[in-house]
Protein backbone atom coordinates (compact mmCIF):
# COMPACT_ATOMS: atom_id res chain seq x y z
CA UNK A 1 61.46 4.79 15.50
CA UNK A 2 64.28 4.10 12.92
CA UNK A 3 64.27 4.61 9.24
CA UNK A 4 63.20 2.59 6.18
CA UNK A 5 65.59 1.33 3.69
CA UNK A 6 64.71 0.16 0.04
CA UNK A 7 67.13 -1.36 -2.35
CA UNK A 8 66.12 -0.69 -5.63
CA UNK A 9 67.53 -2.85 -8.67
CA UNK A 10 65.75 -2.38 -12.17
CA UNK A 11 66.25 -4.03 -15.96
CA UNK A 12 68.11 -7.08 -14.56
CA UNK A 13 67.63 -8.26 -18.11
CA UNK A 14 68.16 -11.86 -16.71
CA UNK A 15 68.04 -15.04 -19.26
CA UNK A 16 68.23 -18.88 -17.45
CA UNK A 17 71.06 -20.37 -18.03
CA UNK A 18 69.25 -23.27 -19.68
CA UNK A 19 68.31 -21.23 -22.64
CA UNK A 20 71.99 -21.03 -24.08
CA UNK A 21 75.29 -22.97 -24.69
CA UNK A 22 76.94 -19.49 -24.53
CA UNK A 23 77.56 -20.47 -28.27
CA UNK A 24 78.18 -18.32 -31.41
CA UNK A 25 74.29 -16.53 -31.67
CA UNK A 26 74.57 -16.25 -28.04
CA UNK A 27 78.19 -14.31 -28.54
CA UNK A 28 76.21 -12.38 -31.87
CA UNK A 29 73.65 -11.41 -29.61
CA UNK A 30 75.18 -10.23 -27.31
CA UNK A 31 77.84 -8.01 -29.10
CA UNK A 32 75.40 -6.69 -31.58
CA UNK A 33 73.34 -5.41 -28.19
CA UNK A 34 73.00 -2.43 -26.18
CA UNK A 35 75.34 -3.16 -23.84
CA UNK A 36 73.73 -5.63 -21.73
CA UNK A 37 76.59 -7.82 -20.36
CA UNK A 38 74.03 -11.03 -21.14
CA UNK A 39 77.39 -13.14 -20.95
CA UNK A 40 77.77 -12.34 -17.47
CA UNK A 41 74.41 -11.91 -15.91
CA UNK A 42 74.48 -14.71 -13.94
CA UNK A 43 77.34 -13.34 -11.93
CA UNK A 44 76.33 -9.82 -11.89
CA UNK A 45 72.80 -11.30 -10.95
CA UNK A 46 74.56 -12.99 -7.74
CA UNK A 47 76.48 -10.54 -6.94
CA UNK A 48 74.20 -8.11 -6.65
CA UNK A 49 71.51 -10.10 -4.32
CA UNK A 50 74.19 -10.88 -2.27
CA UNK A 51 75.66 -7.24 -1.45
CA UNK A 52 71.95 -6.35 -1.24
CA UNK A 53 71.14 -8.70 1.65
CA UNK A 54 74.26 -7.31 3.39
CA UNK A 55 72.77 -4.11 2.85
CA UNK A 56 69.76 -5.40 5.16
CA UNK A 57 66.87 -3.43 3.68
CA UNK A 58 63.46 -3.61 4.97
CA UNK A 59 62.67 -4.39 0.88
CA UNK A 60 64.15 -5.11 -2.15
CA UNK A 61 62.39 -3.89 -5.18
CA UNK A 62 62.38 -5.18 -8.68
CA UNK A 63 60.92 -2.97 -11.26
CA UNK A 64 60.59 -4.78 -14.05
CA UNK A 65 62.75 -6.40 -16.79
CA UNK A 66 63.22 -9.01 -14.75
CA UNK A 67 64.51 -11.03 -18.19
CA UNK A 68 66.02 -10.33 -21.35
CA UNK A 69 62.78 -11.22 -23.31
CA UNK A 70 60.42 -12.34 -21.03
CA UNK A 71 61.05 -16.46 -21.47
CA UNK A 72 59.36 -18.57 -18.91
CA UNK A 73 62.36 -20.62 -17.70
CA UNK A 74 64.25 -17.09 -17.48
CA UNK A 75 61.45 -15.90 -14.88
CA UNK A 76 61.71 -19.10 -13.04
CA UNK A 77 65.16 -19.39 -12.73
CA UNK A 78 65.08 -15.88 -11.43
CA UNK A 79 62.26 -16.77 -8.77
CA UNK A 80 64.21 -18.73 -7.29
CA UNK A 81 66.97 -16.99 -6.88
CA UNK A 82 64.88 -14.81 -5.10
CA UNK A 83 63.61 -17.38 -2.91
CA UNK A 84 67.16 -17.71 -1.77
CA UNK A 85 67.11 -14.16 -0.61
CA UNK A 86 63.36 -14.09 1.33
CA UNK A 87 65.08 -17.43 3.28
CA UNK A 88 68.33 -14.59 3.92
CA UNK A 89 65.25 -12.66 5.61
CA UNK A 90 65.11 -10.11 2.80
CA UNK A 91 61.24 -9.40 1.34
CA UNK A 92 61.51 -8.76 -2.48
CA UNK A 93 58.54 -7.07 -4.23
CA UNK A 94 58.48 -6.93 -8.17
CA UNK A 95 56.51 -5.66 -11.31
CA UNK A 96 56.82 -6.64 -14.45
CA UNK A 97 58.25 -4.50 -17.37
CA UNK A 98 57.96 -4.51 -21.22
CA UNK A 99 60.18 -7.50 -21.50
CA UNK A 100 58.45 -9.25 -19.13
CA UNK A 101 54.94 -10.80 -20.45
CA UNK A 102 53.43 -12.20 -23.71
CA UNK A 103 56.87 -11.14 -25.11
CA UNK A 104 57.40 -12.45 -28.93
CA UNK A 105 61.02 -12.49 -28.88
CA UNK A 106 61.59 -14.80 -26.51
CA UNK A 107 64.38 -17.20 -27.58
CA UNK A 108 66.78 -19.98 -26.75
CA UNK A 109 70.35 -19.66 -28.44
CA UNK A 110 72.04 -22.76 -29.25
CA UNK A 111 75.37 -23.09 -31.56
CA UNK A 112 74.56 -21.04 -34.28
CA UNK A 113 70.78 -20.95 -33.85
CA UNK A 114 68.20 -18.76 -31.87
CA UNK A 115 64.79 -20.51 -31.70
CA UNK A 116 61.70 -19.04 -30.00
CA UNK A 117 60.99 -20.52 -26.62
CA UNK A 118 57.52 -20.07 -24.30
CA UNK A 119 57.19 -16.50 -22.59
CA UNK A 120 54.68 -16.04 -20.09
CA UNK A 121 51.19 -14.63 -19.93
CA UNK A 122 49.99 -12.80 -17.02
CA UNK A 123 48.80 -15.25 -14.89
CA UNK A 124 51.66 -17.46 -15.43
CA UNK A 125 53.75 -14.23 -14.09
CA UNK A 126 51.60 -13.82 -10.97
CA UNK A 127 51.60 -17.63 -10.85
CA UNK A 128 55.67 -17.47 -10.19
CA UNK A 129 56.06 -14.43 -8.35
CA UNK A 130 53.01 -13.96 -6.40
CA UNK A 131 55.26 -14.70 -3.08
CA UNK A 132 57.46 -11.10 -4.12
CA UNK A 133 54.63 -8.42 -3.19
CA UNK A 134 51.62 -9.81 -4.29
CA UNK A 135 50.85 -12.24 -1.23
CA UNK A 136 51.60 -9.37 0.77
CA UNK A 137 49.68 -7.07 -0.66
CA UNK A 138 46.86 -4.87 1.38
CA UNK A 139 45.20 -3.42 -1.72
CA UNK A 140 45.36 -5.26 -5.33
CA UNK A 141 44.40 -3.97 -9.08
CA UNK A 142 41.86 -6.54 -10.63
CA UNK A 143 43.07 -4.72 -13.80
CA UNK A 144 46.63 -5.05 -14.15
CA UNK A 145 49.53 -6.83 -11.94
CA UNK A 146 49.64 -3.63 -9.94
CA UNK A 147 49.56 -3.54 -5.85
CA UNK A 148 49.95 -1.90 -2.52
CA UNK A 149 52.82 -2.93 -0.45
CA UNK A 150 52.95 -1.68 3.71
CA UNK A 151 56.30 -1.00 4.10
CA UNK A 152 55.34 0.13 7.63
CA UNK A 153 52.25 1.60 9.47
CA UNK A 154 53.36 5.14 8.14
CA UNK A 155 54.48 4.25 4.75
CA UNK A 156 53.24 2.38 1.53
CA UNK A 157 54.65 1.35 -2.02
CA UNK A 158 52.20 2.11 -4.81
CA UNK A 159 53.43 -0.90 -7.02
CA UNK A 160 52.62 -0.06 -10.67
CA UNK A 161 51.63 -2.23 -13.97
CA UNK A 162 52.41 0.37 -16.69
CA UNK A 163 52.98 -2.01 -18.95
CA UNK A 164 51.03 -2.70 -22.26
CA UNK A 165 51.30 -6.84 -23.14
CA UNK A 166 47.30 -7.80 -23.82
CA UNK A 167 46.48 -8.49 -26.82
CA UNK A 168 50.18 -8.41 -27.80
CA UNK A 169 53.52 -7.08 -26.18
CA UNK A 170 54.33 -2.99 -26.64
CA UNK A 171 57.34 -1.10 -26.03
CA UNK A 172 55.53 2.08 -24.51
CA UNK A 173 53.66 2.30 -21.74
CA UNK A 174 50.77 3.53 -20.07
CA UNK A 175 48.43 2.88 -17.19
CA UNK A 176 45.00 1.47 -17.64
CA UNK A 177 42.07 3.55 -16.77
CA UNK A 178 40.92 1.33 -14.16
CA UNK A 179 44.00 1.12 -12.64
CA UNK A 180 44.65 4.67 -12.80
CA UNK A 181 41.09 4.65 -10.83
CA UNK A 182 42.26 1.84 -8.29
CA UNK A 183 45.24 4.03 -7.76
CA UNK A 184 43.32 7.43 -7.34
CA UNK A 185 41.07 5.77 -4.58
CA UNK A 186 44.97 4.09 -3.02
CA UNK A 187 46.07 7.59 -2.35
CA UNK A 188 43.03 8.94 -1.08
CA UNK A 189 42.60 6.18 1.47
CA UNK A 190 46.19 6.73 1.92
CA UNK A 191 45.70 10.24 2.68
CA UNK A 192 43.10 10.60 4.79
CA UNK A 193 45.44 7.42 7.16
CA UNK A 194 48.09 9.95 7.21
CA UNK A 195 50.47 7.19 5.06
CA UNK A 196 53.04 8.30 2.99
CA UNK A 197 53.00 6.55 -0.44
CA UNK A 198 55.86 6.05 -2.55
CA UNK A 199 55.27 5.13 -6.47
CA UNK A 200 57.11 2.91 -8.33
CA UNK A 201 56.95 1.87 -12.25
CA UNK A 202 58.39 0.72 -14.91
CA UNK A 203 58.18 3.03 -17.14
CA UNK A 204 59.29 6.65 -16.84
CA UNK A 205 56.96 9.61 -15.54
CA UNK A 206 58.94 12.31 -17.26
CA UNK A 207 60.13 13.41 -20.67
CA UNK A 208 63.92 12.12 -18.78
CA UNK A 209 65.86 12.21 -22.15
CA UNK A 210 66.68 14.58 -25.48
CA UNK A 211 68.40 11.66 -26.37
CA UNK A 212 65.73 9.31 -26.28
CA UNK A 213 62.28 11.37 -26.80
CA UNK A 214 60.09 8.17 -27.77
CA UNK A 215 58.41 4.70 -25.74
CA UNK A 216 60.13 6.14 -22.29
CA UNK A 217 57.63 8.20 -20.86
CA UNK A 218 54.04 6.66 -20.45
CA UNK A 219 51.80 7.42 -23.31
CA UNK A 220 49.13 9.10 -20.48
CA UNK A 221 51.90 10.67 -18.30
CA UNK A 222 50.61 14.08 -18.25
CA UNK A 223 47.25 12.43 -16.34
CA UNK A 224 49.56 10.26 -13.88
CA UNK A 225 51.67 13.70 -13.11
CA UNK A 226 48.52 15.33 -12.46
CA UNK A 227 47.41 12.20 -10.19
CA UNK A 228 50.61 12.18 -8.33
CA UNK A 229 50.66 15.91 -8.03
CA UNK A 230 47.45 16.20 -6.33
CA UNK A 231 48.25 14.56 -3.98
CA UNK A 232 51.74 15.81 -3.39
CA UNK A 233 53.68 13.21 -3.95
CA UNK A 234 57.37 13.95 -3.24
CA UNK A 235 59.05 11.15 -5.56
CA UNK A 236 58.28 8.48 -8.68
CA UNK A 237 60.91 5.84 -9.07
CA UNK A 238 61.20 4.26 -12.37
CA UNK A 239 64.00 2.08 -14.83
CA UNK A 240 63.12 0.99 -18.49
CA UNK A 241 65.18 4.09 -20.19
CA UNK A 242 68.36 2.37 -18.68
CA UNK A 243 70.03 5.09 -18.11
CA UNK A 244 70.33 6.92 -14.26
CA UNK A 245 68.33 10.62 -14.17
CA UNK A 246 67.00 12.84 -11.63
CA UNK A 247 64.23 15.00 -12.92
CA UNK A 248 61.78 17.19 -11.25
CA UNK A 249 58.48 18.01 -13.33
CA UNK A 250 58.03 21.63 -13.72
CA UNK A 251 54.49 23.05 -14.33
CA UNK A 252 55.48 25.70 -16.12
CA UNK A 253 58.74 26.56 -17.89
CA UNK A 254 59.63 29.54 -15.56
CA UNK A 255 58.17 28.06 -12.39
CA UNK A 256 60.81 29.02 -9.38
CA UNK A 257 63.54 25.79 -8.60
CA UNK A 258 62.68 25.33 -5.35
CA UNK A 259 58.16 25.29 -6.10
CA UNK A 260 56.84 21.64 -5.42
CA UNK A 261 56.59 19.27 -8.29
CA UNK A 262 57.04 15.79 -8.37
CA UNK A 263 60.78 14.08 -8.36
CA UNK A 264 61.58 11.33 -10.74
CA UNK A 265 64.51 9.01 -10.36
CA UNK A 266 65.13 6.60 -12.89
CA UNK A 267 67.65 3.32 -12.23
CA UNK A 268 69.76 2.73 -14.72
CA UNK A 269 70.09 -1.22 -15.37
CA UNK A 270 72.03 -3.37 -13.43
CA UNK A 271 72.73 -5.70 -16.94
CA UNK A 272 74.65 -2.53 -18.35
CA UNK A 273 78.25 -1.44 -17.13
CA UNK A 274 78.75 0.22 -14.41
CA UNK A 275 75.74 -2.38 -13.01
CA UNK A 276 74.25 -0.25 -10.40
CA UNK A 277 71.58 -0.94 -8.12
CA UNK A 278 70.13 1.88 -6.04
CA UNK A 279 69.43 2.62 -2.49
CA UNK A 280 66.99 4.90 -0.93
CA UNK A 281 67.45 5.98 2.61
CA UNK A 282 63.84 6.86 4.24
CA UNK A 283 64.81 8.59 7.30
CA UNK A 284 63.49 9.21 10.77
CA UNK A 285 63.22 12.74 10.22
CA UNK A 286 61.17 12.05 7.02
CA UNK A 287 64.03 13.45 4.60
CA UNK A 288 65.21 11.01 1.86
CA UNK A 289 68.66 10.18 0.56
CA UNK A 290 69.06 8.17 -2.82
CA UNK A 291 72.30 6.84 -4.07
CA UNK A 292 73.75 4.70 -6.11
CA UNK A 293 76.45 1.70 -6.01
CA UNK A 294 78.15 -0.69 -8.84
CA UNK A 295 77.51 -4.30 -7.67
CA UNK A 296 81.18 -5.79 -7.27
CA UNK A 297 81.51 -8.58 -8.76
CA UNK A 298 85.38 -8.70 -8.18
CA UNK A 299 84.60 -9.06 -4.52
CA UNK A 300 82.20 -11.54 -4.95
CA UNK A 301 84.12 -13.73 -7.72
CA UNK A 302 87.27 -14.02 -5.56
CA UNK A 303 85.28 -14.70 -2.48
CA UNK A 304 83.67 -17.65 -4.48
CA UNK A 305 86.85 -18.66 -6.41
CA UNK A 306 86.09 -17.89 -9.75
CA UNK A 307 88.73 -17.97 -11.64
CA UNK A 308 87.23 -15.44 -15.00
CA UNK A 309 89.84 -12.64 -15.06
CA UNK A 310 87.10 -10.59 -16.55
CA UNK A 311 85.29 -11.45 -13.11
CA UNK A 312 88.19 -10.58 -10.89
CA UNK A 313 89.19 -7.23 -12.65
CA UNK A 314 85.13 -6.62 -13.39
CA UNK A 315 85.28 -2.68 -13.20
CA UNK A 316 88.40 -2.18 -15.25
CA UNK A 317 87.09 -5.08 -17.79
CA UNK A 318 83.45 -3.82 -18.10
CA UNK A 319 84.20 -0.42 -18.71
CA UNK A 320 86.92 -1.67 -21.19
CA UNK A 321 84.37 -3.71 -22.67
CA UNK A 322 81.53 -1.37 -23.00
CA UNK A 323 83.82 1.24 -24.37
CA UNK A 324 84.85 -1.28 -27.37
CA UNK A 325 81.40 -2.50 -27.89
CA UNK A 326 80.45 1.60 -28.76
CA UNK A 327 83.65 2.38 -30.63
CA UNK A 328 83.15 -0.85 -32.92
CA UNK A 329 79.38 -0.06 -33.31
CA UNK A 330 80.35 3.96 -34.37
CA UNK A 331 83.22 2.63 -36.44
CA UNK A 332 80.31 0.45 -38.56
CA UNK A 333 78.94 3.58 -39.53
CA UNK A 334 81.53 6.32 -39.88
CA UNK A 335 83.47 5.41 -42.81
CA UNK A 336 86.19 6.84 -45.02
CA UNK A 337 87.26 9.14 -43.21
CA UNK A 338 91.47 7.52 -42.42
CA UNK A 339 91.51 5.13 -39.52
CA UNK A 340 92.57 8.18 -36.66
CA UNK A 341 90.00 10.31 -37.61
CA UNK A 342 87.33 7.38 -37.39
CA UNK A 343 88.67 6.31 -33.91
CA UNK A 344 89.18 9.81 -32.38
CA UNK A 345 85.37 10.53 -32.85
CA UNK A 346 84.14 6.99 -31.89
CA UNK A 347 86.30 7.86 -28.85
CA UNK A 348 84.49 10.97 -28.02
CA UNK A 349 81.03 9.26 -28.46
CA UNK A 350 81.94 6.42 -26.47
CA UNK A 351 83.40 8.28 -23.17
CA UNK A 352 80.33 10.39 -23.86
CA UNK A 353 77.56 7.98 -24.01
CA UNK A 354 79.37 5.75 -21.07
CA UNK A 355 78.96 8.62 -18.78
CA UNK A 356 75.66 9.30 -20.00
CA UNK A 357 74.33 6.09 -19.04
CA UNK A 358 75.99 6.04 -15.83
CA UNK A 359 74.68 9.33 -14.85
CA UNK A 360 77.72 11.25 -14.30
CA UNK A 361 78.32 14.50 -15.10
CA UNK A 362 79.66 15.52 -18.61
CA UNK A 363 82.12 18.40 -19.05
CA UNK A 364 80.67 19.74 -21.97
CA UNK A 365 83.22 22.43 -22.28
CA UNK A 366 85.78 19.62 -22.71
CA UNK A 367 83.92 17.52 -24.96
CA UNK A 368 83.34 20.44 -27.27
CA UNK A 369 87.01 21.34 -27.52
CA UNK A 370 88.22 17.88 -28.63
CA UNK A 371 89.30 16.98 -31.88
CA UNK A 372 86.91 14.05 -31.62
CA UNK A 373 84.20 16.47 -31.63
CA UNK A 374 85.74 18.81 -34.08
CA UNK A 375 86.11 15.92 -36.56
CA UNK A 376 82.58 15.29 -35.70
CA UNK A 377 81.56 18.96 -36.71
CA UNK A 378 83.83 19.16 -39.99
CA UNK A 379 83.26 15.58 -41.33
CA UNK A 380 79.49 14.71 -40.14
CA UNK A 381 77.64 18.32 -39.39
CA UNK A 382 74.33 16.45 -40.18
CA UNK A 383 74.52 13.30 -38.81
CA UNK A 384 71.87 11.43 -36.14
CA UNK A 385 75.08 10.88 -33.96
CA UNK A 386 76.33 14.29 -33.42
CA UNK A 387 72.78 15.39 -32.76
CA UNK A 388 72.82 12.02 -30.29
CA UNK A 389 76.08 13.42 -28.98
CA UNK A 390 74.74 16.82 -28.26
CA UNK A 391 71.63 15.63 -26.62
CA UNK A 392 73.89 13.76 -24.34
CA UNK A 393 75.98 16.36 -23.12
CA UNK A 394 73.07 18.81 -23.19
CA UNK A 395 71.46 16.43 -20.70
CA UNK A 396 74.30 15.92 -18.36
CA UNK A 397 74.40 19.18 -16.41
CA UNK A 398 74.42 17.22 -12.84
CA UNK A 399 75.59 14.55 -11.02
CA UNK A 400 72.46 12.29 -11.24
CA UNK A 401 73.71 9.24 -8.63
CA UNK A 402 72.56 10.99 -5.62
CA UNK A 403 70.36 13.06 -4.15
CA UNK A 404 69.20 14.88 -1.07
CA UNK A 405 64.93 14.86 -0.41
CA UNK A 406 64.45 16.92 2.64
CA UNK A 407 61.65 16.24 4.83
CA UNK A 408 59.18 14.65 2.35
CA UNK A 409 56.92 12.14 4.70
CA UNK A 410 56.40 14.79 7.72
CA UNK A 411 53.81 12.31 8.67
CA UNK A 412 57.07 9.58 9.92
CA UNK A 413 57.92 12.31 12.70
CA UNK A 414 57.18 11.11 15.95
């Protein structure tokens, strides 16, 4: 019997391009941002389906932030692209994720104007995307959009809601009692099949981040670690905190390396340079292999004859791009200081944070010794940023883009 493999794509961020004239609030929008390459989703967007159904996985998952703020016409435009990929014989399961539903901030951007525009309620979400998981659902939660997806007769994907949007929209999330009930009584039944379950959600499962220690983890994680962990769980796969981690939860602070606790990968998003999607390798033997890949857009804009240089050079422009966009931001707030000064430590916190995000390994060593940093230390010892800056390259102690799971589903030996 062969293997299972998932593509995993998270935070696509997407926005229809009906919504825009690519106009000056559109440009404001998208400089004054976190990164998200907005101007060039589209493409990435493309791209990235494409080189996915090359890939030929048994699934492609979405986990949530399937648009930049949730508008309707962004989630329809979306569905169907990903009709186009079911008809390539690719099955696409999705969740939503705090962007996604009942989402205030949804907006058009015309000329020099940004105007709200509908989002979608819950049932208008199911409504378009009921054909990515939820038709093929054996087990769904009557309180939330969560579901259970066969992957195989050995192997399941615990699809996760942990998103907060009734009454209103909220950043953090958290899973409903009932559906942490509906999920309790999944694994069980799961359990006693001898099925191998694999969660996914939105949000994250761990405290991933000293950077960001707010709205990441679920507000009721400590309950869903216990959930996972009592039934043994090998792995949680999550996005939202867009940036790409590999944690394992540790019961205790001195508990041995190599003592069971549940794995948590997070995706980083595919709107955000270096736009990577992830995929997971479920092998015969029962061991799993993550890793990730940049979608290449080069490839796919001179195969289709676009003629954007930023298209055709995408990895050399993006990270160009990305870099600028962090340096300018930085340079906004680190004033008076003589123009080399000012650049040498928005320099440092770019190259920092860029790696960061992209979950590569920081040489902290290096880092410390620069005269970015040092001008860091001697001009702002007090400032949010060098405490940002240290929590990044306190973080980065591994290479966080792949990873080896030995034998985790005994149960697909045969």
């Amino acid at each position: 019997k062969n293997g299972k493999r998932i593509v995993l794509m998270t935070d696509i961020h997407y926005l229809a391009d009906s919504l825009t004239d690519k106009g000056e609030e559109f440009q404001y929008m998208v400089e004054h941002g976190d990164g998200k390459l907005t101007n060039y989703v589209w493409e990435i967007t493309d791209a990235a389906f494409e080189q996915a159904e090359m890939l030929k996985p048994d699934v492609i998952i979405l986990s949530g932030d399937l648009t930049l703020n949730g508008e309707k016409e962004s989630h329809k435009e979306l569905a169907k692209k990903l009709e186009q990929v079911e008809k390539a014989g690719v099955q696409v399961v999705v969740i939503p994720g705090n962007h996604d539903i009942n989402n205030p901030h949804a907006a058009v951007y015309f000329g020099e104007e940004k105007a709200e525009t509908d989002p979608v309620t819950p049932e208008e979400f199911y409504n378009i995307y009921h054909m990515y998981g939820y038709d093929q659902a054996i087990s769904r939660d009557d309180a939330s959009l969560s579901y259970v997806y066969q992957l195989d007769e050995r192997n399941r994907l615990l699809m996760l809601d942990t998103c907060q949007y009734e009454p209103k929209n909220m950043v953090e999330g958290q899973l409903k009692v009932e559906t942490f009930q509906w999920a309790d009584e999944q694994l069980k039944k799961a359990k006693k099949d001898g099925i191998n379950v694999l969660p996914i959600g939105h949000h994250n499962l761990l405290a991933q981040s000293r950077m960001y220690t707010t709205q990441c983890a679920m507000n009721n994680n400590g309950d869903v670690i216990e959930l996972f962990q009592k039934y043994e769980l090998p792995l949680y796969l999550s996005g939202h905190l867009h940036v790409q981690r590999i944690r394992k939860h540790k019961a205790e602070p001195g508990a041995a390396d190599d003592s069971y606790g549940i794995m948590e990968i997070v995706t980083d998003a595919l709107s955000i340079p270096p736009c990577q999607y992830a995929l997971l390798e479920w092998k015969r033997d029962g061991s799993m292999e993550y890793s990730t890949k940049a979608v290449d857009v080069s490839a796919w804009a001179a195969r289709t004859g676009n003629q954007n240089p930023d298209l055709l050079d995408f990895e050399g422009w993006s990270e160009r791009y990305i870099q600028k966009l962090i340096i300018d931001q930085i340079r906004g707030v680190v004033k008076n200081l003589g123009n080399d000064v000012e650049h040498s430590m928005a320099e440092v916190y770019a190259s920092v944070y860029i790696d960061y995000y992209a979950g590569r390994r920081i040489d902290a060593k290096g880092i410390r010794s620069s005269k970015g940093y040092r001008w860091w230390e001697r001009n702002m010892p007090d400032s949010y940023l060098l405490k940002e800056l240290d929590a990044m390259i306190d973080d980065s102690d591994r290479d966080n883009n792949y990873m080896l799971l030995p034998e985790v589903n005994a149960a697909a030996e045969e």
